[in-house]
C-alpha atoms as a PDB file:
ATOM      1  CA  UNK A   1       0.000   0.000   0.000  1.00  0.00           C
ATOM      2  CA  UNK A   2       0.955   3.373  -0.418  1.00  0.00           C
ATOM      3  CA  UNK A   3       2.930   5.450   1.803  1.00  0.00           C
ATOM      4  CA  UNK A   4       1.382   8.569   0.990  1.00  0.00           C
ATOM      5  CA  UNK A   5      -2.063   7.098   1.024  1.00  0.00           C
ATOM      6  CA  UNK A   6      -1.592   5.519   4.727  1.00  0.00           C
ATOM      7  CA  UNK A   7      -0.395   9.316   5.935  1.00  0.00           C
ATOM      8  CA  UNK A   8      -3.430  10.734   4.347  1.00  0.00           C
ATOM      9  CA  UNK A   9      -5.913   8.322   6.059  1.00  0.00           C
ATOM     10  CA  UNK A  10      -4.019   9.013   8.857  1.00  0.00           C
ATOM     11  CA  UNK A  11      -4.566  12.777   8.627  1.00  0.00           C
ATOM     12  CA  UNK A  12      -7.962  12.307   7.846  1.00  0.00           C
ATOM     13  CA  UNK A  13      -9.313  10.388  10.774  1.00  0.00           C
ATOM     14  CA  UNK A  14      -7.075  12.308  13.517  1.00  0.00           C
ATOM     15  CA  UNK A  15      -9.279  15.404  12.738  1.00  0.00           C
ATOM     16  CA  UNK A  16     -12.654  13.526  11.890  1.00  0.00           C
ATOM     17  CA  UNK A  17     -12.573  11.333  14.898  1.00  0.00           C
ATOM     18  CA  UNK A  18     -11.981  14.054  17.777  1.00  0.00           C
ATOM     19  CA  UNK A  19     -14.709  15.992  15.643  1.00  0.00           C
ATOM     20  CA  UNK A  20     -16.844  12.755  15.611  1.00  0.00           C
ATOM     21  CA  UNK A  21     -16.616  12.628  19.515  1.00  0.00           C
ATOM     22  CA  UNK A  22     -17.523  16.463  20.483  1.00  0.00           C
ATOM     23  CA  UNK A  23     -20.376  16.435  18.138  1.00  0.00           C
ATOM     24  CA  UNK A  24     -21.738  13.336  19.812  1.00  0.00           C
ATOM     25  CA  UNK A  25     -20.835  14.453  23.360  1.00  0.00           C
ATOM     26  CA  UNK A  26     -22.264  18.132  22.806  1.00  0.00           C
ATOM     27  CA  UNK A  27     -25.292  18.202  20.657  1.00  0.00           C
ATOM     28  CA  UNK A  28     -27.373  16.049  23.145  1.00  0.00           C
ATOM     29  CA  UNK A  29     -26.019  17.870  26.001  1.00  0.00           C
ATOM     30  CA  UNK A  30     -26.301  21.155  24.369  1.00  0.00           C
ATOM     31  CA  UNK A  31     -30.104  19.623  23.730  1.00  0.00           C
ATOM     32  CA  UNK A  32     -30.396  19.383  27.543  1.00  0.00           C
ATOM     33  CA  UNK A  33     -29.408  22.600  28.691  1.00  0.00           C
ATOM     34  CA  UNK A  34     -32.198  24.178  27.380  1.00  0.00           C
ATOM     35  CA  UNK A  35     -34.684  22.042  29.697  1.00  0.00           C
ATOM     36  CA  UNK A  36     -36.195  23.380  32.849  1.00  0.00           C
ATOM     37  CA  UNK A  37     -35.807  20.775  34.712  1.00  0.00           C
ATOM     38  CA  UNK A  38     -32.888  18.812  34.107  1.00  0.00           C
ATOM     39  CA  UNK A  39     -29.575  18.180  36.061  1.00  0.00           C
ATOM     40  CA  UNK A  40     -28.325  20.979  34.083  1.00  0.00           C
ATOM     41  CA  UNK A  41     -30.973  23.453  35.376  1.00  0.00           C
ATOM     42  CA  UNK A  42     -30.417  22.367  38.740  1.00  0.00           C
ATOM     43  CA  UNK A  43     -26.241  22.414  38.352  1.00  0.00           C
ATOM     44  CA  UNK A  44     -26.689  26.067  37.090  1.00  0.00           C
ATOM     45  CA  UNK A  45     -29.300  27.122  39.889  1.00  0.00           C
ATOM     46  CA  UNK A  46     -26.989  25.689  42.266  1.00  0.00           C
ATOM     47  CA  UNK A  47     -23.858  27.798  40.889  1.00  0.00           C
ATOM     48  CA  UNK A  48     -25.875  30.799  40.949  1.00  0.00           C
ATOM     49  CA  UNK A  49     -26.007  31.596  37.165  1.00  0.00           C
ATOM     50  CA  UNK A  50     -29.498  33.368  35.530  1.00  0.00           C
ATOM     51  CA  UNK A  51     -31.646  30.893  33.348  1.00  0.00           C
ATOM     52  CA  UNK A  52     -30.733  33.300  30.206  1.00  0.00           C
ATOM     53  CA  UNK A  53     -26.926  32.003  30.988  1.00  0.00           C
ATOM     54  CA  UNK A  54     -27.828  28.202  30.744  1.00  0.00           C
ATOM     55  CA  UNK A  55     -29.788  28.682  27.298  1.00  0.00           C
ATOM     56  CA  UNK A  56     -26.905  31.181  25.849  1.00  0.00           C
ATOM     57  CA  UNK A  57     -24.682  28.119  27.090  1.00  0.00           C
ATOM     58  CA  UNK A  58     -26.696  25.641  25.663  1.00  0.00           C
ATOM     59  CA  UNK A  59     -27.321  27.572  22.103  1.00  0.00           C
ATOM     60  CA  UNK A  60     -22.842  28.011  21.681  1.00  0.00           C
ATOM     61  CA  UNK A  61     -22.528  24.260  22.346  1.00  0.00           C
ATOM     62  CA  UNK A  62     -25.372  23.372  19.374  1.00  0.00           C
ATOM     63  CA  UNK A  63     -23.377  26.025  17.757  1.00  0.00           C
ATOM     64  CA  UNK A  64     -20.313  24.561  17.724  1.00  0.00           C
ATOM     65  CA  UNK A  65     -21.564  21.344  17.427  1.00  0.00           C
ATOM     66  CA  UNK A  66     -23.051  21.966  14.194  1.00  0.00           C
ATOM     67  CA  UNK A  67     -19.638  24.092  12.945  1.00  0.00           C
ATOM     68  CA  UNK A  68     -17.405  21.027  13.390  1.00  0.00           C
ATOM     69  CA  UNK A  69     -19.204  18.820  11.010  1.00  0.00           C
ATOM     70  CA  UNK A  70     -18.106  21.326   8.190  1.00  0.00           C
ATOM     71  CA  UNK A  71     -14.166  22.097   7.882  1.00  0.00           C
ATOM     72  CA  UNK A  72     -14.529  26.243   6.758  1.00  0.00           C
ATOM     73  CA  UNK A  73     -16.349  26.612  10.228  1.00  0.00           C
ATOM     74  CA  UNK A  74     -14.525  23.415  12.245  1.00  0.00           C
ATOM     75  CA  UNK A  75     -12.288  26.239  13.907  1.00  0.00           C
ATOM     76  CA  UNK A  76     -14.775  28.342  14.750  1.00  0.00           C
ATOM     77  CA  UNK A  77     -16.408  25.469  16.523  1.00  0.00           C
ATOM     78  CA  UNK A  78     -13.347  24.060  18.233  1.00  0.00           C
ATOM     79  CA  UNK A  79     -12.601  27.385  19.689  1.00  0.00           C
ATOM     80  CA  UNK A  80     -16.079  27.766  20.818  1.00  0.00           C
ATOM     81  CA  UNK A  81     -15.581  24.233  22.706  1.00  0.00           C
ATOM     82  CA  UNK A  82     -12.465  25.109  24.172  1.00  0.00           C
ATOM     83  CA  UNK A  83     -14.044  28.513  25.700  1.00  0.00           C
ATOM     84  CA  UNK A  84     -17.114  27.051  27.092  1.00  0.00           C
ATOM     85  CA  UNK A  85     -14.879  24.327  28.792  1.00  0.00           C
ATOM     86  CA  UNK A  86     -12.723  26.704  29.793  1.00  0.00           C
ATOM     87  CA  UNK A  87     -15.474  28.559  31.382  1.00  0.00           C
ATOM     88  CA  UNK A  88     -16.893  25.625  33.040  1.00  0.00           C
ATOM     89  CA  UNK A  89     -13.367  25.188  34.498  1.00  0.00           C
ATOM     90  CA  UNK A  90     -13.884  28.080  35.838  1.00  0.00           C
ATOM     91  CA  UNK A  91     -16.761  27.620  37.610  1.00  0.00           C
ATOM     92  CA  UNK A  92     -15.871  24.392  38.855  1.00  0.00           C
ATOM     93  CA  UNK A  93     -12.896  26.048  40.549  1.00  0.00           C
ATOM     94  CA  UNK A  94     -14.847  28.677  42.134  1.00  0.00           C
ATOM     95  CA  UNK A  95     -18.128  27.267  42.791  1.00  0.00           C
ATOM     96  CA  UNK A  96     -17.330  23.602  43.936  1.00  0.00           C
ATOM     97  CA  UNK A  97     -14.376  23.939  44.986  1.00  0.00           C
ATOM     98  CA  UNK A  98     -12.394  22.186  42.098  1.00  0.00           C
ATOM     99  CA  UNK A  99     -14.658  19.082  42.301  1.00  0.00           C
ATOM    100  CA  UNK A 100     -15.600  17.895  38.932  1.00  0.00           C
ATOM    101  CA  UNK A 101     -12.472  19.987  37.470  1.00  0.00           C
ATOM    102  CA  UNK A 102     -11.553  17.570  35.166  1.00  0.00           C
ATOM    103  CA  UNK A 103     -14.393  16.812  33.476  1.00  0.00           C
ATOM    104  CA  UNK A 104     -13.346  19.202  30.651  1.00  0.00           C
ATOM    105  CA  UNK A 105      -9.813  18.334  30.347  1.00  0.00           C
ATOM    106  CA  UNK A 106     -11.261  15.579  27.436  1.00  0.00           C
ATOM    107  CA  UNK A 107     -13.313  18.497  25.340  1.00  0.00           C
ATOM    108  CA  UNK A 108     -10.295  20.844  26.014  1.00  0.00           C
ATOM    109  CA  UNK A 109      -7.851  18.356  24.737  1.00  0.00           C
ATOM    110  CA  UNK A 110      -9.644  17.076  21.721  1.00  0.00           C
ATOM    111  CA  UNK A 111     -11.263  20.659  20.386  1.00  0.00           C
ATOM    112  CA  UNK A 112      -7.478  21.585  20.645  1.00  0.00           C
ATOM    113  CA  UNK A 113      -6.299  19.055  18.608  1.00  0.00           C
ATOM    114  CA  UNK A 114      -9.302  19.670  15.818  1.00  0.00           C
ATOM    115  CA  UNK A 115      -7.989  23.286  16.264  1.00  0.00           C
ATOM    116  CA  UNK A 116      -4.527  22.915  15.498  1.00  0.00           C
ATOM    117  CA  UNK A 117      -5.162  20.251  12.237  1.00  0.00           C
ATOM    118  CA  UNK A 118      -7.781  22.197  10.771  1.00  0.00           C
ATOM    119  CA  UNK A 119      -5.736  25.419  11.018  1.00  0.00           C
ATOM    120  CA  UNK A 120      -2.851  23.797   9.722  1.00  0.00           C
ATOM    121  CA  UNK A 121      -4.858  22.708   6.847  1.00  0.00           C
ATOM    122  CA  UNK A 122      -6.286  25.722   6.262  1.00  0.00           C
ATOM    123  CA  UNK A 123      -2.899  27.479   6.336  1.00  0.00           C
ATOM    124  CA  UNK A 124      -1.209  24.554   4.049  1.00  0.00           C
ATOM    125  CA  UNK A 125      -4.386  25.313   1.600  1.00  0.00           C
ATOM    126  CA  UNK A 126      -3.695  29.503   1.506  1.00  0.00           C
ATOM    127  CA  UNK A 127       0.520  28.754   0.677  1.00  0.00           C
ATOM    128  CA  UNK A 128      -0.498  26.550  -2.051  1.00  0.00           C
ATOM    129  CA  UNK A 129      -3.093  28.948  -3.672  1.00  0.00           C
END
């Protein structure tokens, strides 16, 4: 087989799987910040943040959910990921007292990742033009 072909492939699913993942782990949860009375209405409550703040929340995660799955927008997306985790961080830190923390070291990790390769793509495609 093909050298070139394998590295490709290779290339390929390091970006699409990561992608694959957020969209999966965000959409639905995205989905369920936007209900009254689930965990995530409760969780928010309990941190002390306004009902507008959960539905803003939940409406950037569909967001970026929705501008992974095409590769012009995938770094709009990713970024979007990595500031809502980074937020939620945040909060973690200051309003449970770092319990939970960790919870968004896999988004972080993997929207960075998605970041970097599609940026690097993008910036291989604008030299070659």
């Amino acid at each position: 087989m093909n050298v070139a072909r394998i590295k490709s492939g290779a290339r390929l699913a390091a970006v699409w799987i990561p992608t694959l993942f957020l969209v999966f782990v965000f959409a639905p949860q995205a989905w369920n910040k936007l209900s009254d009375t689930g965990g995530w209405a409760i969780a928010f409550r309990h941190w002390g943040y306004p009902t507008w703040f959960r539905i803003l929340i939940g409406f950037v995660e569909t967001s970026a959910a929705l501008l992974l799955l095409w590769p012009r927008s995938a770094i709009v997306g990713a970024a979007l990921i990595i500031a809502v985790m980074l937020g939620g961080t945040g909060t973690h830190i200051v309003k449970d007292h770092g319990r939970h923390v960790t919870s968004e070291m896999l988004p972080i990790t993997l929207a960075t990742i998605v970041l970097v390769l599609r940026i690097r793509r993008a910036r291989s495609r604008g030299q070659s033009s």
